[in-house]
N, C-alpha and C. Protein backbone atom coordinates (compact mmCIF):
# COMPACT_ATOMS: atom_id res chain seq x y z
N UNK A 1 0.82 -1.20 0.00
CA UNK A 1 0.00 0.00 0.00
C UNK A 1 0.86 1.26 0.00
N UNK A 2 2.06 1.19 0.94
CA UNK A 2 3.13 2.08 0.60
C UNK A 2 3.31 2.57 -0.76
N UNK A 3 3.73 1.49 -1.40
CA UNK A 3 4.35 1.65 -3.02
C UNK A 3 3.18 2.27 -3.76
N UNK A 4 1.81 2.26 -3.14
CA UNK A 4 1.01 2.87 -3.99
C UNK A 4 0.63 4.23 -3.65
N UNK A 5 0.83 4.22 -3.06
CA UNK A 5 0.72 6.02 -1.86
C UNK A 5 -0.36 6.01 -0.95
N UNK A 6 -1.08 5.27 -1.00
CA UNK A 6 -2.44 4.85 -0.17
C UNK A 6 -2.22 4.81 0.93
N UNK A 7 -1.05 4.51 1.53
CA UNK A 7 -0.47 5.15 3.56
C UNK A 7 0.77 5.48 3.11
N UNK A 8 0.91 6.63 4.17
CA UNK A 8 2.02 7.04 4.49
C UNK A 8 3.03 6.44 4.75
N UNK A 9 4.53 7.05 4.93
CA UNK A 9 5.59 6.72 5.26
C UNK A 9 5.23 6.29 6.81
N UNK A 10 4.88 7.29 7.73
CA UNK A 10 4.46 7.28 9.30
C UNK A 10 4.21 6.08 9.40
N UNK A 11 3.01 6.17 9.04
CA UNK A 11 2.36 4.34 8.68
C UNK A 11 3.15 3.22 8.94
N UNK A 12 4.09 3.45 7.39
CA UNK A 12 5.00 2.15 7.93
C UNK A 12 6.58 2.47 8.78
N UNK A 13 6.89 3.26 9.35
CA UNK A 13 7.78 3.31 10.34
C UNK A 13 7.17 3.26 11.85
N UNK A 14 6.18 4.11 11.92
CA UNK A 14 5.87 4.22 13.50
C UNK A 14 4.81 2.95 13.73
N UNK A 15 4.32 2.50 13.18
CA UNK A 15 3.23 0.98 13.17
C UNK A 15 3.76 -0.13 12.88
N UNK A 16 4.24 -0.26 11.23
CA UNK A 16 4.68 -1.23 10.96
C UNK A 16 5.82 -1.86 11.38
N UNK A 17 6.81 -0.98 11.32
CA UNK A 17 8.71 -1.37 11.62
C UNK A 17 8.44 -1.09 13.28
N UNK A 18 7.63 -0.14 13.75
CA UNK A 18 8.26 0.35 15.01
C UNK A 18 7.12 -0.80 15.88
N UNK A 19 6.35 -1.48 15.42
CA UNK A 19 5.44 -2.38 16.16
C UNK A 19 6.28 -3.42 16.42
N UNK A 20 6.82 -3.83 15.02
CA UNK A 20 7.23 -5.07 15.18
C UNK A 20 8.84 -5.05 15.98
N UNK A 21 9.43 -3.87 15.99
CA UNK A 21 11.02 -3.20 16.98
C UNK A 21 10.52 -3.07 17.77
N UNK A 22 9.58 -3.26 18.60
CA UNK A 22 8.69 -3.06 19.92
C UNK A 22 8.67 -4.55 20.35
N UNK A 23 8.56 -5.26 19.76
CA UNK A 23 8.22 -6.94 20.13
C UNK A 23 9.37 -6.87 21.17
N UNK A 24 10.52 -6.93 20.48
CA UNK A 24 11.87 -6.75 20.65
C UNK A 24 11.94 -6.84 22.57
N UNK A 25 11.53 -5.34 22.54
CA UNK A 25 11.89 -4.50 24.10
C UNK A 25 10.89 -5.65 24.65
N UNK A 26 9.92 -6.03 24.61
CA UNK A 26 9.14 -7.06 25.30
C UNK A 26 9.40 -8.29 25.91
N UNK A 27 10.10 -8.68 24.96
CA UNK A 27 10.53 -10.24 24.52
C UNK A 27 12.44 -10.31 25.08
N UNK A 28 12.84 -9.69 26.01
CA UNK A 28 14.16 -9.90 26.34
C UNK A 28 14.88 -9.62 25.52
N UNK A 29 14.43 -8.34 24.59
CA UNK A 29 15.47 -8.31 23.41
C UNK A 29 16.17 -9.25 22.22
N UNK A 30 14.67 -9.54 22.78
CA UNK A 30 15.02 -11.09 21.09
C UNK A 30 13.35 -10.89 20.62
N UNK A 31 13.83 -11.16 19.17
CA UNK A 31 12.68 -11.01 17.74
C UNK A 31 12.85 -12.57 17.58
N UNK A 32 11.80 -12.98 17.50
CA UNK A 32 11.64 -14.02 17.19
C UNK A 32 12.20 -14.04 14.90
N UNK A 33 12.49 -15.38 14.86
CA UNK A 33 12.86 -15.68 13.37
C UNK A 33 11.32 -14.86 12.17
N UNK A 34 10.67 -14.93 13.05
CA UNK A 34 9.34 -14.88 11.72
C UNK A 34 9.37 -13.21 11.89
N UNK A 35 9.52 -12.97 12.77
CA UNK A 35 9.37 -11.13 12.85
C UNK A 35 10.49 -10.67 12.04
N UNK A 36 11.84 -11.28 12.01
CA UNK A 36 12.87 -10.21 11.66
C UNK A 36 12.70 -10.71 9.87
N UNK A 37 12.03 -12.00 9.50
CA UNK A 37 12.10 -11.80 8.29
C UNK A 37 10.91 -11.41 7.48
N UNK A 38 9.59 -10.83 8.56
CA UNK A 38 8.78 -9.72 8.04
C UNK A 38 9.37 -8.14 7.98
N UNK A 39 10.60 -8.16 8.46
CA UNK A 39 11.35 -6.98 8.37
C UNK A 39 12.46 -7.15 7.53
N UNK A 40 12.60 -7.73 7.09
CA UNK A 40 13.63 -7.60 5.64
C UNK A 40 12.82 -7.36 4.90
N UNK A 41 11.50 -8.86 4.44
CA UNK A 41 11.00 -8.48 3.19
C UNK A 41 10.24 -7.27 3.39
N UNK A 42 9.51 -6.00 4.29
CA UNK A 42 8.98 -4.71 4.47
C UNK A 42 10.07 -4.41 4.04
N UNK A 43 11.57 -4.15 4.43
CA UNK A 43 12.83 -3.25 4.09
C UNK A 43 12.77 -3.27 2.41
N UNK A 44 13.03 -4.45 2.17
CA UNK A 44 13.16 -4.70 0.50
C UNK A 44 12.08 -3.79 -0.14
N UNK A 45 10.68 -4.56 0.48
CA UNK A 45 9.47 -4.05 -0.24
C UNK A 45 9.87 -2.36 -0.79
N UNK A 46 10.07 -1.80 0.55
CA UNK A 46 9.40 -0.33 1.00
C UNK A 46 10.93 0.62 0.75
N UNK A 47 12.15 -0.01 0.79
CA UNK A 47 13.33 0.50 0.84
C UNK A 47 13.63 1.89 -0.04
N UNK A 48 13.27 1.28 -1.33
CA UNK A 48 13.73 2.41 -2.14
C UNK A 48 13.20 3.95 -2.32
N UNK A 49 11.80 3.38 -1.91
CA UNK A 49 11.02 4.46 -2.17
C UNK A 49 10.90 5.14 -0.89
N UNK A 50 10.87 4.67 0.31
CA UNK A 50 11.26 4.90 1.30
C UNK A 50 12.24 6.57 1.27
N UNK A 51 13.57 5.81 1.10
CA UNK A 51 14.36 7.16 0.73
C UNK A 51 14.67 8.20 0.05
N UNK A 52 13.96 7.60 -1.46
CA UNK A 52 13.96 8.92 -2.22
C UNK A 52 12.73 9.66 -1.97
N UNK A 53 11.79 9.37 -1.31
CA UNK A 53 10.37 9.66 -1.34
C UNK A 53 9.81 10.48 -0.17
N UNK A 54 10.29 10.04 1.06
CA UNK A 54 10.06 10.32 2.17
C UNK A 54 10.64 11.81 2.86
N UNK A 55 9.64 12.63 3.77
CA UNK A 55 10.02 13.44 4.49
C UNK A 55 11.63 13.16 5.24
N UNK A 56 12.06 14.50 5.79
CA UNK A 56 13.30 14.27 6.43
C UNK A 56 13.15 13.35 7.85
N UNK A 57 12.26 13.63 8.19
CA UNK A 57 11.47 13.12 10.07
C UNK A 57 11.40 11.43 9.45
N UNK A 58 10.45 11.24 8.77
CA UNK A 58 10.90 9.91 7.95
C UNK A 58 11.56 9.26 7.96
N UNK A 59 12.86 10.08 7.45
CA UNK A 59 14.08 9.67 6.80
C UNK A 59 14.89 8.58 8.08
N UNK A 60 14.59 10.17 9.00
CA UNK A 60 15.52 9.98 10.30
C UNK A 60 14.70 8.95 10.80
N UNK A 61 13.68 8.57 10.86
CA UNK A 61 12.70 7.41 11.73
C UNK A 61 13.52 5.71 10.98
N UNK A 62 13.38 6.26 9.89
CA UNK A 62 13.88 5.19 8.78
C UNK A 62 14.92 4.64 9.10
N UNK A 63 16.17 5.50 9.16
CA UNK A 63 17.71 5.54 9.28
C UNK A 63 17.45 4.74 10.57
N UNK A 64 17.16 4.68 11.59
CA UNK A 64 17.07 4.59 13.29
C UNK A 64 16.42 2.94 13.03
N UNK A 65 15.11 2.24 12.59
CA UNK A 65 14.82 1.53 12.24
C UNK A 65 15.51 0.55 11.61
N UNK A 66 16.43 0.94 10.80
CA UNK A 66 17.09 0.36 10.03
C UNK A 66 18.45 -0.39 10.60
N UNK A 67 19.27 0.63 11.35
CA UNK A 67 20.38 0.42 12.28
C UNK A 67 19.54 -0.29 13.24
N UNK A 68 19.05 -0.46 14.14
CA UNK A 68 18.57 -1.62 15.02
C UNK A 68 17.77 -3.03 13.96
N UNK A 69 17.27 -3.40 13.00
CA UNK A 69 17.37 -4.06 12.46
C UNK A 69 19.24 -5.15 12.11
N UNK A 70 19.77 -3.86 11.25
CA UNK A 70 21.33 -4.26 11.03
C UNK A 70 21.94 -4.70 12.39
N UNK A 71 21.65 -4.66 13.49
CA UNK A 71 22.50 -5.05 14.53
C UNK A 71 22.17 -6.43 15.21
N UNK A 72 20.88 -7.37 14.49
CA UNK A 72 20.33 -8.19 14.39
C UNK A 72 21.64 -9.59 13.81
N UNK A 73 21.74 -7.99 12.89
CA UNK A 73 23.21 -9.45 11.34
C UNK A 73 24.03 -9.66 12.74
N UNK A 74 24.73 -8.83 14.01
CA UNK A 74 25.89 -9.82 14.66
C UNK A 74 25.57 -10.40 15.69
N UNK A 75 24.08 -10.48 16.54
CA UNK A 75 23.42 -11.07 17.45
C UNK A 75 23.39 -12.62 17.10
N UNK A 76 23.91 -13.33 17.68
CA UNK A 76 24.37 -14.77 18.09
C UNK A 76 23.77 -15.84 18.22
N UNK A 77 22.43 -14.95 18.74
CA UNK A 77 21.40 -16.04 19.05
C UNK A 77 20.60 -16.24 18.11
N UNK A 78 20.76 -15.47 16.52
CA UNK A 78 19.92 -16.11 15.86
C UNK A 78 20.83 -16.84 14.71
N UNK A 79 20.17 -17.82 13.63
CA UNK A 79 21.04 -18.81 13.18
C UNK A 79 21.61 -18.37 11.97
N UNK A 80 22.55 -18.78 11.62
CA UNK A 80 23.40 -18.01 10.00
C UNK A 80 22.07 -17.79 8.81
N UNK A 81 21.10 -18.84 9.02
CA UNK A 81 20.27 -18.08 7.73
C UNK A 81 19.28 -16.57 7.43
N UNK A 82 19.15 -16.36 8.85
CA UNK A 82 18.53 -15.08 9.25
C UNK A 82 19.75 -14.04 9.77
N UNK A 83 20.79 -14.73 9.96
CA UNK A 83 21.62 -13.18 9.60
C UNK A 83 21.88 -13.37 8.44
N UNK A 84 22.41 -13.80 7.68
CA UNK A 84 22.45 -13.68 6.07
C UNK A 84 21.56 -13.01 5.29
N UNK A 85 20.18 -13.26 5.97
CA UNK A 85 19.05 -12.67 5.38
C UNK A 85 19.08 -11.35 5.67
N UNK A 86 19.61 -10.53 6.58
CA UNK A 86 19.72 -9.23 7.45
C UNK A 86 20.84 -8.66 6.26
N UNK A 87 22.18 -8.84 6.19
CA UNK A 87 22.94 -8.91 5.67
C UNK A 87 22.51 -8.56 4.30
N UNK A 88 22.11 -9.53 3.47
CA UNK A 88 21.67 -9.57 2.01
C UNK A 88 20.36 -8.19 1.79
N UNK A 89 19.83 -7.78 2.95
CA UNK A 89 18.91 -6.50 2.81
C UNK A 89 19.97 -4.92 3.16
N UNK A 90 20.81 -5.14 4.26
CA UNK A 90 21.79 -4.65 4.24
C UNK A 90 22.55 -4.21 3.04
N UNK A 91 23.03 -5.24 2.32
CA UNK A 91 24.06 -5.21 1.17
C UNK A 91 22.96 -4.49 0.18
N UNK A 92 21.80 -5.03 -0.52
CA UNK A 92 20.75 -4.30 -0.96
C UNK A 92 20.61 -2.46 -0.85
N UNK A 93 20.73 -2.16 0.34
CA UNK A 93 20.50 -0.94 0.37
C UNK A 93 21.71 -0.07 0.09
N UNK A 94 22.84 -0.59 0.47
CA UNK A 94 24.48 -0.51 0.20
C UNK A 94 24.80 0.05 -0.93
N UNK A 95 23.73 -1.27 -2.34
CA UNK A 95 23.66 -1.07 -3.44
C UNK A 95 22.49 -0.51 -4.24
N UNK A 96 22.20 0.83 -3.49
CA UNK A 96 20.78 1.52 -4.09
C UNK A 96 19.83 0.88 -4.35
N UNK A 97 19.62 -0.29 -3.67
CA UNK A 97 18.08 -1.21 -3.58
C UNK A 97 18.40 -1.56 -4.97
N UNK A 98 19.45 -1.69 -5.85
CA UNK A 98 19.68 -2.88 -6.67
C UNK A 98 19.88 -4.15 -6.57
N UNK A 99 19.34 -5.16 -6.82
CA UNK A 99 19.64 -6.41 -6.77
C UNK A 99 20.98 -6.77 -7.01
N UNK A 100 21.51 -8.04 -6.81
CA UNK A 100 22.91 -8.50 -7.30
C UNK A 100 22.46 -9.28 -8.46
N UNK A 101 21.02 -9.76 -8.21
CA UNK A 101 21.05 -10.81 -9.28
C UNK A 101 19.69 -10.57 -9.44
N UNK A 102 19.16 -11.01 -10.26
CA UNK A 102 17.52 -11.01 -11.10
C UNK A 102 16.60 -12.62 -10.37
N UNK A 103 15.51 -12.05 -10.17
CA UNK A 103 15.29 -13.50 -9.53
C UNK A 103 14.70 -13.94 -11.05
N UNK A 104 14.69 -15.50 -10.83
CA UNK A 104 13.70 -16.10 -11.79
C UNK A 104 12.41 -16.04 -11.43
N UNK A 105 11.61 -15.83 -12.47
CA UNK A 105 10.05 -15.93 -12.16
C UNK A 105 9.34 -17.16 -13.45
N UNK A 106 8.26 -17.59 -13.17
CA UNK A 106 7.74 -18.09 -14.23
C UNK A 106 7.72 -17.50 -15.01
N UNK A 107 7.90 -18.26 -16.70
CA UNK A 107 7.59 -17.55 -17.59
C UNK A 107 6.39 -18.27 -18.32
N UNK A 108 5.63 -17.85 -19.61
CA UNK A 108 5.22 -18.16 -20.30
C UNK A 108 5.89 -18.76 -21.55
N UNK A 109 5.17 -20.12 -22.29
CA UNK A 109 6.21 -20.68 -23.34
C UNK A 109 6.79 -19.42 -24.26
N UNK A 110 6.07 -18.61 -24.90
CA UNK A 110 6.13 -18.19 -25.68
C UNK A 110 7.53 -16.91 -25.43
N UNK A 111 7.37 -16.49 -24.26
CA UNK A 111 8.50 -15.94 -23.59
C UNK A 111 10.28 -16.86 -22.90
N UNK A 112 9.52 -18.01 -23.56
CA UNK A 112 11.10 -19.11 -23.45
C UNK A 112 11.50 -18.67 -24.99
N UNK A 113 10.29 -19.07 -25.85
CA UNK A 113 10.53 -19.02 -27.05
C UNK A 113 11.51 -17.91 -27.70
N UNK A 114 11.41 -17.06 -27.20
CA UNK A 114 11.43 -15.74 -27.81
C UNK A 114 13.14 -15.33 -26.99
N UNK A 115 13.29 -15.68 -25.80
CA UNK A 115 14.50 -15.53 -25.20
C UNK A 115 15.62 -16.66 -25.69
N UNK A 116 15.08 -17.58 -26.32
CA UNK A 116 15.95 -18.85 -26.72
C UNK A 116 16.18 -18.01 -28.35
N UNK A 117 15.37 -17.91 -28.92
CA UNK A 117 15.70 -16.96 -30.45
C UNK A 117 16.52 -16.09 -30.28
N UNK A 118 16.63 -15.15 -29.14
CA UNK A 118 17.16 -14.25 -29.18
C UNK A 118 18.66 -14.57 -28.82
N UNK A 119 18.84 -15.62 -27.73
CA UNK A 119 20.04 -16.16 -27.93
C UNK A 119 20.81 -16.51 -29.27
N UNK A 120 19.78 -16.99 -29.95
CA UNK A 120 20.45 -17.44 -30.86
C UNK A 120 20.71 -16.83 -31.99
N UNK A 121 20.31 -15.99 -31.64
CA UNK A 121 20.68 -14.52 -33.10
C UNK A 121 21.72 -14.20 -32.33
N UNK A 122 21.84 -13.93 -31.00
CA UNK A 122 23.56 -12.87 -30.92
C UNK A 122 24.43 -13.97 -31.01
N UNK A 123 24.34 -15.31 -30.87
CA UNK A 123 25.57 -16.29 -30.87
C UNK A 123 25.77 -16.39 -32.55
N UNK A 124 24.76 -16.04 -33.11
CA UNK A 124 25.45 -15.90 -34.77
C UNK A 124 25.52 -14.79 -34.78
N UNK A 125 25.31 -13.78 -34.36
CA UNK A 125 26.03 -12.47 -34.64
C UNK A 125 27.41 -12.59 -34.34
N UNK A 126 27.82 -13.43 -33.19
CA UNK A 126 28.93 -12.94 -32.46
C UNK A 126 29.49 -13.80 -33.55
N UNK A 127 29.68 -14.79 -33.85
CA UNK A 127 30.64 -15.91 -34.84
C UNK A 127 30.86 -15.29 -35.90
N UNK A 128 29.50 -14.16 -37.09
CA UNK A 128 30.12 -13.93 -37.54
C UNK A 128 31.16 -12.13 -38.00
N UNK A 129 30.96 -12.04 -36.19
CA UNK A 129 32.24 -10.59 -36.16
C UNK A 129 33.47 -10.92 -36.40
N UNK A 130 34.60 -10.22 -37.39
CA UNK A 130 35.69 -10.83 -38.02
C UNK A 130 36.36 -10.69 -36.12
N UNK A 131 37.40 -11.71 -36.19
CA UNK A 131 38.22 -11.28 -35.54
C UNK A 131 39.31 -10.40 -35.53
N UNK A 132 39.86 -9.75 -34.65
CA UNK A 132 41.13 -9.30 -35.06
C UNK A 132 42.45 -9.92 -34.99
């Protein structure tokens, strides 16, 4: 709903991120596994637009949110796949909410079709560029 403008930034920092960074103070200072990876995929979701988009008060709510999340990646008690997962949203934002890699999604045949052709026109293009 973020990405569509339909709630605010507030919305999702002081409710969403700051509800679930609230568990936190409750719970002995431990997030359970399912909370911190409704807070990556919100980070991912909401990240980009987040920063270019958002008020300065925002920003700063954001920034603050974000650093107590990241301090999750060297906490001990949770297991290498959920800091990795911290980490890999981390590295994400590092890299202007660019991906490293493209996920796969289903395709349609006709969209195999058409990506397999297209392979195969630049592999004869490329064979026949003279060499030097």
């Amino acid at each position: 709903l973020f990405n569509l403008t339909m709630i605010s930034s507030n919305i999702i920092v002081f409710h969403c991120i700051g509800n679930i960074l609230d568990l936190k103070r409750k719970d002995n200072n431990y997030l359970d596994n399912e909370s911190i990876e409704c807070l990556a995929k919100l980070f991912k979701k909401v990240g980009q637009k987040f920063e270019t988009e958002s008020n300065a008060n925002g920003k700063m709510e954001f920034e603050k949110s974000f650093s107590a999340f990241k301090s999750f990646a060297t906490d001990k008690n949770y297991t290498y796949r959920i800091r990795f997962m911290i980490q890999d949203v981390v590295d994400l934002r590092q890299n202007n909410w660019v991906p490293r890699r493209i996920e796969a999604k289903p395709q349609r045949i006709e969209e195999i079709h058409r990506e397999h052709a297209r392979e195969e026109q630049e592999k004869k293009m490329e064979a026949a560029e003279p060499e030097d």
